[in-house]
Protein backbone atom coordinates (compact mmCIF):
# COMPACT_ATOMS: atom_id res chain seq x y z
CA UNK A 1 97.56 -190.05 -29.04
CA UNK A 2 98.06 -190.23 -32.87
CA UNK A 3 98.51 -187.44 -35.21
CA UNK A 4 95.93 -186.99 -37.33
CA UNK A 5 96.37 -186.38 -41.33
CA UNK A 6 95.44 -182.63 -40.88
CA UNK A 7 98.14 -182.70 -38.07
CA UNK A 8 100.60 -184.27 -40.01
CA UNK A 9 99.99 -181.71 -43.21
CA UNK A 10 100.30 -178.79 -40.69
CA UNK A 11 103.73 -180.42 -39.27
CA UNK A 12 105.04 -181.18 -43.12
CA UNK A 13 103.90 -177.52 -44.15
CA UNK A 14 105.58 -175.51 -41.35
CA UNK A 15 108.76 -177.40 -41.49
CA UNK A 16 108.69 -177.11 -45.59
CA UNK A 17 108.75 -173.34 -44.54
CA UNK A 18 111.91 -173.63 -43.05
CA UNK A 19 113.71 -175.66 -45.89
CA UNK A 20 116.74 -174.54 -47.81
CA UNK A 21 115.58 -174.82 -50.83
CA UNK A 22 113.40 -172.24 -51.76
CA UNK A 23 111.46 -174.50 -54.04
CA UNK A 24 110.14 -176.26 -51.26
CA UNK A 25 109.38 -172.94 -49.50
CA UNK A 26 107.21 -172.23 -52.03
CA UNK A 27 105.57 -175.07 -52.20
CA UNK A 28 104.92 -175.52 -48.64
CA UNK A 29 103.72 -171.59 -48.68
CA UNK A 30 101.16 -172.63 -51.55
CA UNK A 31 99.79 -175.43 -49.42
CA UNK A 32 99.63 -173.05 -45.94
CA UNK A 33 97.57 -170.58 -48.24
CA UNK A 34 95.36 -173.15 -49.98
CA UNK A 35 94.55 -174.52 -46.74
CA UNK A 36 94.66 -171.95 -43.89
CA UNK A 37 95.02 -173.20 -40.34
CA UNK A 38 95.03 -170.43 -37.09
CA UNK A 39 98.43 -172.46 -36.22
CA UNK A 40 100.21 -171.01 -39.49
CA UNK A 41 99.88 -167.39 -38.57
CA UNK A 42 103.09 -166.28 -36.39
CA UNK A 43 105.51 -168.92 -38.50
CA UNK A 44 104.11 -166.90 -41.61
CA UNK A 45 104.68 -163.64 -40.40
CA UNK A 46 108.14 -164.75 -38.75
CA UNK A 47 109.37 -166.20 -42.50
CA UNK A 48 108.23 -162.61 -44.25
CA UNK A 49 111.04 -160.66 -42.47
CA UNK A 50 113.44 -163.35 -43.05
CA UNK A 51 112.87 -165.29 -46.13
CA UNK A 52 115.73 -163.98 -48.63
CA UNK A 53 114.03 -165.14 -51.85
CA UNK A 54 111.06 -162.34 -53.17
CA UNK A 55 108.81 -164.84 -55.33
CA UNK A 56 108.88 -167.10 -52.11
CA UNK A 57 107.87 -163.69 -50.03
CA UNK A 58 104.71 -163.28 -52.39
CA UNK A 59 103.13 -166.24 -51.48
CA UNK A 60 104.03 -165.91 -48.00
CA UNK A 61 102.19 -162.73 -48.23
CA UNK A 62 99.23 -164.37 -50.46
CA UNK A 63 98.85 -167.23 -48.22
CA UNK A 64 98.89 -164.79 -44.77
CA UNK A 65 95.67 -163.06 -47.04
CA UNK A 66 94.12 -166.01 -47.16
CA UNK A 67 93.57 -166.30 -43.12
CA UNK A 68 90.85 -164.26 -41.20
CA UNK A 69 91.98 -160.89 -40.82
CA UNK A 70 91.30 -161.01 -37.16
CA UNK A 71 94.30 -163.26 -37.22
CA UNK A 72 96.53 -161.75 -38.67
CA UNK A 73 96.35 -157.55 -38.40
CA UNK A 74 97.57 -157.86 -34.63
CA UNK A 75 100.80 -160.00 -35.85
CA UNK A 76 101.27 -157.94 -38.56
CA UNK A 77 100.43 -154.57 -36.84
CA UNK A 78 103.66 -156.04 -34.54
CA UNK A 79 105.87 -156.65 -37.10
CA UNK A 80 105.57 -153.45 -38.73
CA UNK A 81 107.40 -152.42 -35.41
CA UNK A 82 110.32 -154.89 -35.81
CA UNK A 83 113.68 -153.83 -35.89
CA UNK A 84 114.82 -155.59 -39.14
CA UNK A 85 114.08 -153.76 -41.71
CA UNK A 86 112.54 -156.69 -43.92
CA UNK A 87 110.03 -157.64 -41.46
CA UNK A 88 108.51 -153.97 -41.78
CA UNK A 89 108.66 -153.75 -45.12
CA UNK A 90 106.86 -156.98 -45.62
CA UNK A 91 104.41 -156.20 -43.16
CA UNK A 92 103.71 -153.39 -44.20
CA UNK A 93 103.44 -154.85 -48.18
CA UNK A 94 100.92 -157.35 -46.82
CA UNK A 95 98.67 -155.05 -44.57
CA UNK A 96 97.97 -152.99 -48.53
CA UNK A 97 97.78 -156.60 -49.79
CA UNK A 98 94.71 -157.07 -46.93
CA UNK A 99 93.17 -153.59 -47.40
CA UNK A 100 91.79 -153.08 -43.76
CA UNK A 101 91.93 -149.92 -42.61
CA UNK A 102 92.18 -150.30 -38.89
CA UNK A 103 95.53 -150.99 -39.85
CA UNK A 104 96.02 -147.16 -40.46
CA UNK A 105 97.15 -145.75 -37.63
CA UNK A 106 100.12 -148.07 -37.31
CA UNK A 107 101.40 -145.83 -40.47
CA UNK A 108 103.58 -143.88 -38.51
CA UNK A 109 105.22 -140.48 -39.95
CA UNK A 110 108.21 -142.69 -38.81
CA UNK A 111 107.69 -145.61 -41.23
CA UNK A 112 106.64 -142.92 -43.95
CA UNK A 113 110.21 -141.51 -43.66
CA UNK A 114 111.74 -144.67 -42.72
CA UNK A 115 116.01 -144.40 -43.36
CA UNK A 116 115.55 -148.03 -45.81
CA UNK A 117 113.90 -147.11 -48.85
CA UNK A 118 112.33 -150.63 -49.31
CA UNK A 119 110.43 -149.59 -46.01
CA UNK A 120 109.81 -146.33 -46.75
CA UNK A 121 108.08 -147.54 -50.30
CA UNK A 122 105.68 -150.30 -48.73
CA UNK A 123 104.92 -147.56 -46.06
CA UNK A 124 103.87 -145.21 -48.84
CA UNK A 125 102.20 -147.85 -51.11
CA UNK A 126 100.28 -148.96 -47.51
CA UNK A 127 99.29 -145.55 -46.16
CA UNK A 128 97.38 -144.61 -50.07
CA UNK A 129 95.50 -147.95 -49.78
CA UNK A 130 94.33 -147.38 -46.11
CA UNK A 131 94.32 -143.89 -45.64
CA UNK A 132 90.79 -142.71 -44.35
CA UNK A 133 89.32 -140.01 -46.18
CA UNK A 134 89.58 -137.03 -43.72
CA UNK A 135 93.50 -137.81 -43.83
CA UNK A 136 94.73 -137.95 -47.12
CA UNK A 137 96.15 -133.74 -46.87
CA UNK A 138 97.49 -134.97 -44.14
CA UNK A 139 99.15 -137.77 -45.97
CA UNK A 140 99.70 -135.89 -48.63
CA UNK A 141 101.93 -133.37 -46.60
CA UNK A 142 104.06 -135.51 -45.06
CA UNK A 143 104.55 -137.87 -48.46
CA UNK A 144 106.20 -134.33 -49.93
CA UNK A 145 108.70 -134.10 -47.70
CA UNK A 146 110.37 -136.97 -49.10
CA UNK A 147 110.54 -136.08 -52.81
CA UNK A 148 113.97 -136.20 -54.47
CA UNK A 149 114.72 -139.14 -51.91
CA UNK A 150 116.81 -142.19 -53.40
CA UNK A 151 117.50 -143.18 -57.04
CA UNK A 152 114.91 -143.81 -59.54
CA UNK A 153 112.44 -146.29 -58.41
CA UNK A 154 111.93 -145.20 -55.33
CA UNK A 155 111.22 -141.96 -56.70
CA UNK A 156 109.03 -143.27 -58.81
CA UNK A 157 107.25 -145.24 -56.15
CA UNK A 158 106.69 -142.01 -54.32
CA UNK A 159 104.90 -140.25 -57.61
CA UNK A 160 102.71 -142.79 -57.59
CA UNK A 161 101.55 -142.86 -54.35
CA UNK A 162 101.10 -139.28 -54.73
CA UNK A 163 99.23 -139.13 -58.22
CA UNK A 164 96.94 -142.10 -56.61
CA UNK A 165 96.02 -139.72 -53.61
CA UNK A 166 94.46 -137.49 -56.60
CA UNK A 167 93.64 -133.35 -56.50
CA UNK A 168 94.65 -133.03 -52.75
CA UNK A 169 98.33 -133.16 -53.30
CA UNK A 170 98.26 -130.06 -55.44
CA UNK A 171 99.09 -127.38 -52.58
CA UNK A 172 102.15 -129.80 -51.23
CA UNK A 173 103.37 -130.17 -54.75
CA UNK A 174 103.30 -126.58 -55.37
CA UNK A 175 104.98 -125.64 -52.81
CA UNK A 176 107.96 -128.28 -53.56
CA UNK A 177 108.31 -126.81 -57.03
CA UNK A 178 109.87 -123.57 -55.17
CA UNK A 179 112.20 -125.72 -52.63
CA UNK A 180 115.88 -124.97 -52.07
CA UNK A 181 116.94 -128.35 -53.44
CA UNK A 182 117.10 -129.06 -57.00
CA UNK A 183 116.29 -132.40 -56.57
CA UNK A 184 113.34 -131.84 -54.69
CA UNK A 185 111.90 -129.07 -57.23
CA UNK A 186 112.69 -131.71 -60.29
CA UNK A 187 111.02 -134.61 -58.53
CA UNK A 188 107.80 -132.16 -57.52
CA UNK A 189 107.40 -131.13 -61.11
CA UNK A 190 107.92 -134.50 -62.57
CA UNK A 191 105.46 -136.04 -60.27
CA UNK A 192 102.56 -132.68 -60.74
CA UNK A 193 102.83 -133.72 -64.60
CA UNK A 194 101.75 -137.01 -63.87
CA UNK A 195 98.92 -135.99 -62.12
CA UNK A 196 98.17 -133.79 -64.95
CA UNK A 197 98.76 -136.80 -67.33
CA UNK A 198 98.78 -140.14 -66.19
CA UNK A 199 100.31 -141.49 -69.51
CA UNK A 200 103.49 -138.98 -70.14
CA UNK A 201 105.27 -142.07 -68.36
CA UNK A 202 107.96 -141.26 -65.48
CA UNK A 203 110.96 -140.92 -67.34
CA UNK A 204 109.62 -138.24 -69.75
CA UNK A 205 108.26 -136.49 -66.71
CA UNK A 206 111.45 -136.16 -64.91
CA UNK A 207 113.56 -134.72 -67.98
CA UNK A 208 110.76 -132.27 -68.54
CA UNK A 209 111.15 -131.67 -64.78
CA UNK A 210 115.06 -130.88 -65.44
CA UNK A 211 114.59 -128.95 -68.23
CA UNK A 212 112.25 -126.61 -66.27
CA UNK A 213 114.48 -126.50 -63.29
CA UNK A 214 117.44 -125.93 -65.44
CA UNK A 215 116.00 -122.92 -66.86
CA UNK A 216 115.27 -121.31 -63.29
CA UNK A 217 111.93 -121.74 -63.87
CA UNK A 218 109.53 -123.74 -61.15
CA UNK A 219 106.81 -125.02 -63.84
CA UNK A 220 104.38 -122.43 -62.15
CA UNK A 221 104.33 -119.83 -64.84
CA UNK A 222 101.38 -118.17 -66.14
CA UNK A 223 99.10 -120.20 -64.07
C-alpha cells in the first residue's frame, strides 16, 4: 500500500526531530506544530526531556500546545514523573504553557521542592498558573519554605511566583522575615517589597533586604 503525502510529511517530520543539527530540529518542530497529527504526541514529549538545545525546546513545547489537550495532559502528566530531570522540568514548563488546571494535582510538594533548581522553577512557575483558588495559602506555604534557595535567578523566579499569588502570601512572608537563616529573612523581605511595589526591581529589593537584616532588624517595625 503506498504512503500517502500526509504519511510521508509525518515520516520526514518525526525523523527531522531526531537530526543532529538542531536547525533541522527546529524546523521539523515548526512543521509538527503548524500541522498537528495525534501520531506526533509521545515523540514530542520524548524530545522535551532530551533535546539539549533551549530555542529548539520552545517550539517543541509550542508545537505540543498546538495538539488537543486531551492528547497531551496524560503524556505530559507522565513525564512530569520521569526520572531525568529535563523531562520534568519541560513538562512541567509546557503544562503552564497549556493552562489546564486538571493538571494541578500532579504539582506535587515534591516537584515544588525538587533538589534541581531548573525543576523546582517550572514547578513553581506551573503551580501559580494552575493553582485553584481554594489552594493558593496552601501554595503559598509551601512556596516559603524554599526562600533563600540557589543563586540569583532562581531566587528571583521564586519572588515572582510569590508576588503573582498576590495578598495571600503575606502571613508566610511574615513569618520568614523572623527565620533563623539570614538568607531566608533577606530573600522574605526582598520578595514582601515587591509585593508592596512591583517596580523597585529585584536587585534593589534584595540590598534593601540586606541592609535590613544587617541591622538586626526583620522589616516588621512599626507596623
Amino acid at each position: 500500500m503506498a504512503m500517502t503525502r500526509q504519511d510521508a510529511d509525518a515520516t520526514r517530520a518525526l525523523q527531522g526531530l531526531e537530526d543532529s543539527r538542531s536547525s533541522v530540529r527546529l524546523r521539523a518542530a515548526l512543521a509538527v506544530g503548524t500541522a498537528p497529527d495525534p501520531r506526533f504526541v509521545d515523540k514530542l514529549v520524548e524530545r522535551c526531556g532530551i533535546e539539549p538545545e533551549f530555542f529548539v525546546r520552545d517550539m517543541l513545547t509550542w508545537a505540543l500546545t498546538r495538539h488537543p489537550v486531551s492528547m497531551t495532559l496524560p503524556a505530559l502528566l507522565r513525564e512530569v514523573r520521569s526520572e531525568r530531570a529535563q523531562a520534568r522540568s519541560q513538562a512541567l514548563h509546557t503544562l503552564s504553557k497549556i493552562g489546564d488546571r486538571r493538571a494541578w494535582p500532579a504539582i506535587t510538594r515534591a516537584l515544588l521542592t525538587d533538589a534541581d533548581d531548573e525543576v523546582a522553577r517550572s514547578a513553581w512557575r506551573a503551580a501559580v498558573v494552575l493553582v485553584p483558588e481554594g489552594e493558593r495559602s496552601g501554595l503559598a506555604a509551601v512556596l516559603a519554605t524554599q526562600l533563600g534557595r540557589g543563586e540569583r535567578e532562581t531566587q528571583l523566579s521564586l519572588s515572582r511566583a510569590l508576588v503573582a499569588l498576590g495578598e495571600v502570601v503575606v502571613p508566610a512572608l511574615r513569618a520568614a522575615t523572623t527565620a533563623p537563616d539570614r538568607r531566608v529573612r533577606t530573600h522574605a523581605l526582598a520578595t514582601e517589597r515587591l509585593l508592596r511595589d512591583p517596580d523597585a526591581g529585584f536587585e534593589f529589593a534584595i540590598e534593601e533586604a540586606k541592609r535590613v537584616v544587617a541591622l538586626g532588624g526583620s522589616g516588621q517595625e512599626g507596623r
